[in-house]
C-alpha atoms as a PDB file:
ATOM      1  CA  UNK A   1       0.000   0.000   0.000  1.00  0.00           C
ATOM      2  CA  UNK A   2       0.936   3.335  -1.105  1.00  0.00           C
ATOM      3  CA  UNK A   3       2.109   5.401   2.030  1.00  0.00           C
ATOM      4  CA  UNK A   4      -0.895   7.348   2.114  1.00  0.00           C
ATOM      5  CA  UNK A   5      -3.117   7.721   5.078  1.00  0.00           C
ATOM      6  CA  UNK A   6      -7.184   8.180   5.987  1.00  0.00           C
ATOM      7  CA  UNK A   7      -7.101  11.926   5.963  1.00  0.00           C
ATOM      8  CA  UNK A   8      -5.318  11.731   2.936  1.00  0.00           C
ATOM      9  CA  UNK A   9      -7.543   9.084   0.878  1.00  0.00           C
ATOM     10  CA  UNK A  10     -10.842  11.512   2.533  1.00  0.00           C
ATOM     11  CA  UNK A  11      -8.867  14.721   0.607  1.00  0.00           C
ATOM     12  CA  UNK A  12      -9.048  12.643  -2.856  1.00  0.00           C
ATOM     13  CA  UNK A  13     -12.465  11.596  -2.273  1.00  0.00           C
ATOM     14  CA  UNK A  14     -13.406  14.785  -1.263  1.00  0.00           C
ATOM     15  CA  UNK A  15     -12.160  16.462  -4.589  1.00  0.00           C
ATOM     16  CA  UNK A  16     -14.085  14.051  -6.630  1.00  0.00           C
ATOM     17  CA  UNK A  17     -17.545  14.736  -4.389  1.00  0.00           C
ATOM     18  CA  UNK A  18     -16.690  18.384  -4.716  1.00  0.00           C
ATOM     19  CA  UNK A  19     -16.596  18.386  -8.516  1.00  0.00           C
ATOM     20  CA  UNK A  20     -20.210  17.522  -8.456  1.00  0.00           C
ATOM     21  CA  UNK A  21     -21.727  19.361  -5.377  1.00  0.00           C
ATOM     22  CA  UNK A  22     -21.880  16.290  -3.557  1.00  0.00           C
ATOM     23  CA  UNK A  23     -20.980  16.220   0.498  1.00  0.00           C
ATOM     24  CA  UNK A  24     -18.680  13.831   1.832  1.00  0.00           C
ATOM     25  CA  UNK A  25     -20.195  12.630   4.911  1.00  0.00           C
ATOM     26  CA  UNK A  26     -17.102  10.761   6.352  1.00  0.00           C
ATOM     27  CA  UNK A  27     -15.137   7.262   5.276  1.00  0.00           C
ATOM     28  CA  UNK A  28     -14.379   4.434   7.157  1.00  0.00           C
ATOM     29  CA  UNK A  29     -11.676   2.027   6.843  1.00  0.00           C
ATOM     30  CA  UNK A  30     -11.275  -1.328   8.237  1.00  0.00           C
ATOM     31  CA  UNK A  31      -9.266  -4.842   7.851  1.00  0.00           C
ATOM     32  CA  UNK A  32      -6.379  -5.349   6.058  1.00  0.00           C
ATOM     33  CA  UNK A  33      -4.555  -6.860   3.490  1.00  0.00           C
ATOM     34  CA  UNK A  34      -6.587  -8.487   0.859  1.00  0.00           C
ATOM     35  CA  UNK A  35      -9.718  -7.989   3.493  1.00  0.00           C
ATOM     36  CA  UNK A  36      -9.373  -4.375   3.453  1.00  0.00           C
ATOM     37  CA  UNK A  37     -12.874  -2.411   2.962  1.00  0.00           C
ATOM     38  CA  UNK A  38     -13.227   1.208   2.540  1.00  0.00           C
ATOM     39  CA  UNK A  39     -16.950   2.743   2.754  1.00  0.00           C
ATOM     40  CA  UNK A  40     -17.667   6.148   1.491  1.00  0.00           C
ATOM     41  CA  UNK A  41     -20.497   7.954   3.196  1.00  0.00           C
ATOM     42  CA  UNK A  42     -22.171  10.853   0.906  1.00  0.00           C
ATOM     43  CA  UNK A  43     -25.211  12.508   0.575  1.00  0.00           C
ATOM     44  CA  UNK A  44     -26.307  15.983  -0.891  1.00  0.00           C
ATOM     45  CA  UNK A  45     -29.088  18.472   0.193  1.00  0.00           C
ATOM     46  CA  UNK A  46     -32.100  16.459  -2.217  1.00  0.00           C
ATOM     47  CA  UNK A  47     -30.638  13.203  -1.166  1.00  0.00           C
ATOM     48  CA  UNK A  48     -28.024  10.639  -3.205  1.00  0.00           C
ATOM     49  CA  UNK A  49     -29.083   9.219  -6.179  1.00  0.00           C
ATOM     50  CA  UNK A  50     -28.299   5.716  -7.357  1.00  0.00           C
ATOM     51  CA  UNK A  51     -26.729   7.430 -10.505  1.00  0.00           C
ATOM     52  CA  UNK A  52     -24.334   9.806  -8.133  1.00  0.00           C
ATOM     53  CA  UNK A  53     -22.933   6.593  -6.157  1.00  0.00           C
ATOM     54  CA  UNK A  54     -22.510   4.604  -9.324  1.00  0.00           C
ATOM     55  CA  UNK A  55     -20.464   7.742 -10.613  1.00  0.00           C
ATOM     56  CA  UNK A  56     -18.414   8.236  -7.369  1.00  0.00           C
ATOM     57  CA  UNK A  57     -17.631   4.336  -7.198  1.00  0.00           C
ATOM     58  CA  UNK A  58     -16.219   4.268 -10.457  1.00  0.00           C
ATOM     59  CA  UNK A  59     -14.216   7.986 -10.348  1.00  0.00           C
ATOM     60  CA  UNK A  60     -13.093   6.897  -6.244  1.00  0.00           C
ATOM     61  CA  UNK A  61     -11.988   3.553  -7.463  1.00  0.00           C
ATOM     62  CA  UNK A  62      -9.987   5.313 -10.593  1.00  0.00           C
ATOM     63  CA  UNK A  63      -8.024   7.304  -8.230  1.00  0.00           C
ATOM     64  CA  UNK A  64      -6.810   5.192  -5.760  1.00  0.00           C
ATOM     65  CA  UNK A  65      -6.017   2.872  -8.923  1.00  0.00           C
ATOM     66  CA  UNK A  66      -3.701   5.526 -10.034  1.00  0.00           C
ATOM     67  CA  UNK A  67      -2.318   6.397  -7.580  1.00  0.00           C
ATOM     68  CA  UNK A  68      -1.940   2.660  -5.994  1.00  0.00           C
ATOM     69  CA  UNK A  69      -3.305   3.431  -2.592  1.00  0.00           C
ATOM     70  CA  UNK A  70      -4.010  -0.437  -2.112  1.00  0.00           C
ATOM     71  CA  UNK A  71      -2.008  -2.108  -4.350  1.00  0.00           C
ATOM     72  CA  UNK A  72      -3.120  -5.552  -2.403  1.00  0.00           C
ATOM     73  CA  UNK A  73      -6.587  -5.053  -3.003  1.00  0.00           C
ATOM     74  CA  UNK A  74      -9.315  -3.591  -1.290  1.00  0.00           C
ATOM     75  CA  UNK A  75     -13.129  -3.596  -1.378  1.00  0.00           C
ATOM     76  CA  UNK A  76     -15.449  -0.010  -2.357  1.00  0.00           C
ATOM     77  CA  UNK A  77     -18.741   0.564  -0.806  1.00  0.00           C
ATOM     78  CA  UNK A  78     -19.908   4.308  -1.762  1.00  0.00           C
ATOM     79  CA  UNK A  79     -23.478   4.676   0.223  1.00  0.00           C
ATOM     80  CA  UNK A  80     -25.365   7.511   1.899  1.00  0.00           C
ATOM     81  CA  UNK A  81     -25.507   7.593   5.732  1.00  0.00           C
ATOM     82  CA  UNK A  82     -28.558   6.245   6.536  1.00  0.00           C
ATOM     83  CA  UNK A  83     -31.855   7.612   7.845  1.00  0.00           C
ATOM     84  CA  UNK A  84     -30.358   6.535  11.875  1.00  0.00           C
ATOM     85  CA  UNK A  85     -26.733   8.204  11.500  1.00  0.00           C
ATOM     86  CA  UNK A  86     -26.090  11.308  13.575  1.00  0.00           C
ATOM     87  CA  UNK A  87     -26.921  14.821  11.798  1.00  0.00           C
ATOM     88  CA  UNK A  88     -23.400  16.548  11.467  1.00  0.00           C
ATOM     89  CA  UNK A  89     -23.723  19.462   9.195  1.00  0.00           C
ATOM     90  CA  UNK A  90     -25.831  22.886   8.937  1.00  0.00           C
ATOM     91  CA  UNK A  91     -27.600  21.345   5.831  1.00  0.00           C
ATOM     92  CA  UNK A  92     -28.150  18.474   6.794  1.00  0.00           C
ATOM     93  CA  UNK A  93     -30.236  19.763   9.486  1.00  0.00           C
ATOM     94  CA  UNK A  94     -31.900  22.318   7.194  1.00  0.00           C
ATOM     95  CA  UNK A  95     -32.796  19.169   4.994  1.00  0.00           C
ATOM     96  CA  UNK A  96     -34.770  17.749   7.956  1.00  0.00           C
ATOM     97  CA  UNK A  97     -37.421  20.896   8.705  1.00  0.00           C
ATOM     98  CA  UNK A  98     -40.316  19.476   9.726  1.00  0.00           C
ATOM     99  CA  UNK A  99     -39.269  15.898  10.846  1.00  0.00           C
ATOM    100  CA  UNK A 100     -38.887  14.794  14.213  1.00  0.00           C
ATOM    101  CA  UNK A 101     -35.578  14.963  15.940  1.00  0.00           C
ATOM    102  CA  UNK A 102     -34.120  13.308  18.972  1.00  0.00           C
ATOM    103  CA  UNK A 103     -31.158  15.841  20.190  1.00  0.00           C
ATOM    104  CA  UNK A 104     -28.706  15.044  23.259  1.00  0.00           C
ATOM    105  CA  UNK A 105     -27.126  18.583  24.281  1.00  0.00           C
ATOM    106  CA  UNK A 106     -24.775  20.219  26.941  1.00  0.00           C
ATOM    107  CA  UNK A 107     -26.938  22.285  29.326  1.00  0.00           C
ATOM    108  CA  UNK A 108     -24.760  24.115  32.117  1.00  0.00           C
ATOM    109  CA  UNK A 109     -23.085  21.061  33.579  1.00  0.00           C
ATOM    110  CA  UNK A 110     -25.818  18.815  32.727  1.00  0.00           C
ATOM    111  CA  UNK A 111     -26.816  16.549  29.246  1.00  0.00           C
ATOM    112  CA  UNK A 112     -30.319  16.816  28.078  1.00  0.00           C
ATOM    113  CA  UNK A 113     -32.139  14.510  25.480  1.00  0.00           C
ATOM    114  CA  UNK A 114     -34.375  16.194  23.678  1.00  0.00           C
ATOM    115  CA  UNK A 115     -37.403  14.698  21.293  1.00  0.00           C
ATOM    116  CA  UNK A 116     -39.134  17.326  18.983  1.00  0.00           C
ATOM    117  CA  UNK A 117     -39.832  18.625  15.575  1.00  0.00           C
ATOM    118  CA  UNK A 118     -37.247  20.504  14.335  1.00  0.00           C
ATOM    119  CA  UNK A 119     -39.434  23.806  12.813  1.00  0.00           C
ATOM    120  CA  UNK A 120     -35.945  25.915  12.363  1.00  0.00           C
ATOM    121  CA  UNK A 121     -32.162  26.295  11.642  1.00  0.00           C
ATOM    122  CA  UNK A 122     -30.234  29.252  11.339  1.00  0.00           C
ATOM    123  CA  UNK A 123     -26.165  29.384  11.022  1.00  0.00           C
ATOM    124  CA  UNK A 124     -25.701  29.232  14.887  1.00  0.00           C
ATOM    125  CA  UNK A 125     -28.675  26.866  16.393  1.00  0.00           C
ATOM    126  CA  UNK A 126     -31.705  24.996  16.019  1.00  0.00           C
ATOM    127  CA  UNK A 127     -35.310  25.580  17.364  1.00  0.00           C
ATOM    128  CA  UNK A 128     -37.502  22.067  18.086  1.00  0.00           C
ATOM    129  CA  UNK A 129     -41.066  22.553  18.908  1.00  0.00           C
ATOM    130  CA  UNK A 130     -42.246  19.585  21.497  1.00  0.00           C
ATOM    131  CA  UNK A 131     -45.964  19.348  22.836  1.00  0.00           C
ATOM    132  CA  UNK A 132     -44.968  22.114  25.328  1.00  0.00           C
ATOM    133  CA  UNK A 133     -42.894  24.532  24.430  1.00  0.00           C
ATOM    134  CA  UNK A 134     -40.080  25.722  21.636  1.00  0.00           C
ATOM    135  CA  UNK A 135     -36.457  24.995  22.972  1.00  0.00           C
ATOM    136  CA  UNK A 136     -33.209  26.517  20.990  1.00  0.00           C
ATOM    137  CA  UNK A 137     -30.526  24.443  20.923  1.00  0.00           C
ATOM    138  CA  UNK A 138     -26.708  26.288  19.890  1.00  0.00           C
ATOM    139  CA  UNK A 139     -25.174  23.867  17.379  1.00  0.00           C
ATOM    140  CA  UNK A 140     -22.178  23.932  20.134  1.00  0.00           C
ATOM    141  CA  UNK A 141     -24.235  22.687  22.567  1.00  0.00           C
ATOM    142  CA  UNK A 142     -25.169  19.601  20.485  1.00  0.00           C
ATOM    143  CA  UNK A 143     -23.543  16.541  21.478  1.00  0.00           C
ATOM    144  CA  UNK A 144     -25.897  14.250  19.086  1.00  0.00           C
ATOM    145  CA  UNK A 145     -29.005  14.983  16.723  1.00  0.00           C
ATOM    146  CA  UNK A 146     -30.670  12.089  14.416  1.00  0.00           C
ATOM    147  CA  UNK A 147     -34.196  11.456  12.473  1.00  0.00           C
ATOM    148  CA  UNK A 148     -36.550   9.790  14.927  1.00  0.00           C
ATOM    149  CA  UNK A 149     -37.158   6.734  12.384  1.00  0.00           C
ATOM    150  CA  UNK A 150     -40.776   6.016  12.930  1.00  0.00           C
ATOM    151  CA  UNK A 151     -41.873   2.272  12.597  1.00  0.00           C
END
């Protein structure tokens, strides 16, 4: 393997999302040798398309081709995050108006969970109306935010 490490393969990847206003949600790495599997998490503000990760998977693969990242082999999985994983970004949040939100947040000294819908998002915090009352949350405060998947 090409002496080239995560944050490095994530800056490649990320040029190739970039090209075509696509987010790079994170990557993950794991295994070894001929076992080695590296999933690419994306997403953009409509949501992925089939079409998008087909692209990516072929460019991504490409790349690290070229430039021999793993030169022993290595498995590609391109695929968005998933309804369940954590809310990271501003627009990821503003994608979610309107749906219901469970938020764990840094109050004082204490952590607070939070269940509500999220009715607004500005550049420094979030505003989720429960059965009660409204609450603003600071996006510093925010330890955790995801989609309450309802079954």
């Amino acid at each position: 393997m090409n002496q080239m490490n995560i944050s490095e393969i994530e800056d490649l990847v990320r040029q190739i999302c970039v090209q075509k206003q696509i987010h790079l949600i994170g990557i993950d790495l794991r295994g070894s040798g001929k076992n080695r599997n590296l999933t690419v998490y994306v997403d953009t503000e409509t949501g992925i398309t089939l079409e998008q990760i087909t692209y990516l998977n072929r460019e991504i693969s490409d790349l690290l081709g070229m430039k021999d990242v793993f030169s022993d082999g290595y498995r590609l999985e391109v695929s968005s995050p998933g309804l369940d994983s954590p809310l990271k970004f501003l627009w990821q949040f503003k994608k979610n108006v309107n749906r219901e939100l469970l938020v764990t947040f840094f109050e004082n000294a204490d952590t607070r969970q939070i269940s509500g819908t999220l009715v607004k998002v500005t550049e420094n915090e979030i505003v989720l109306k429960t059965k009660k009352e409204e609450t603003s949350i600071a996006f510093s405060q925010i330890n955790k935010a995801k989609v309450k998947v309802m079954v």
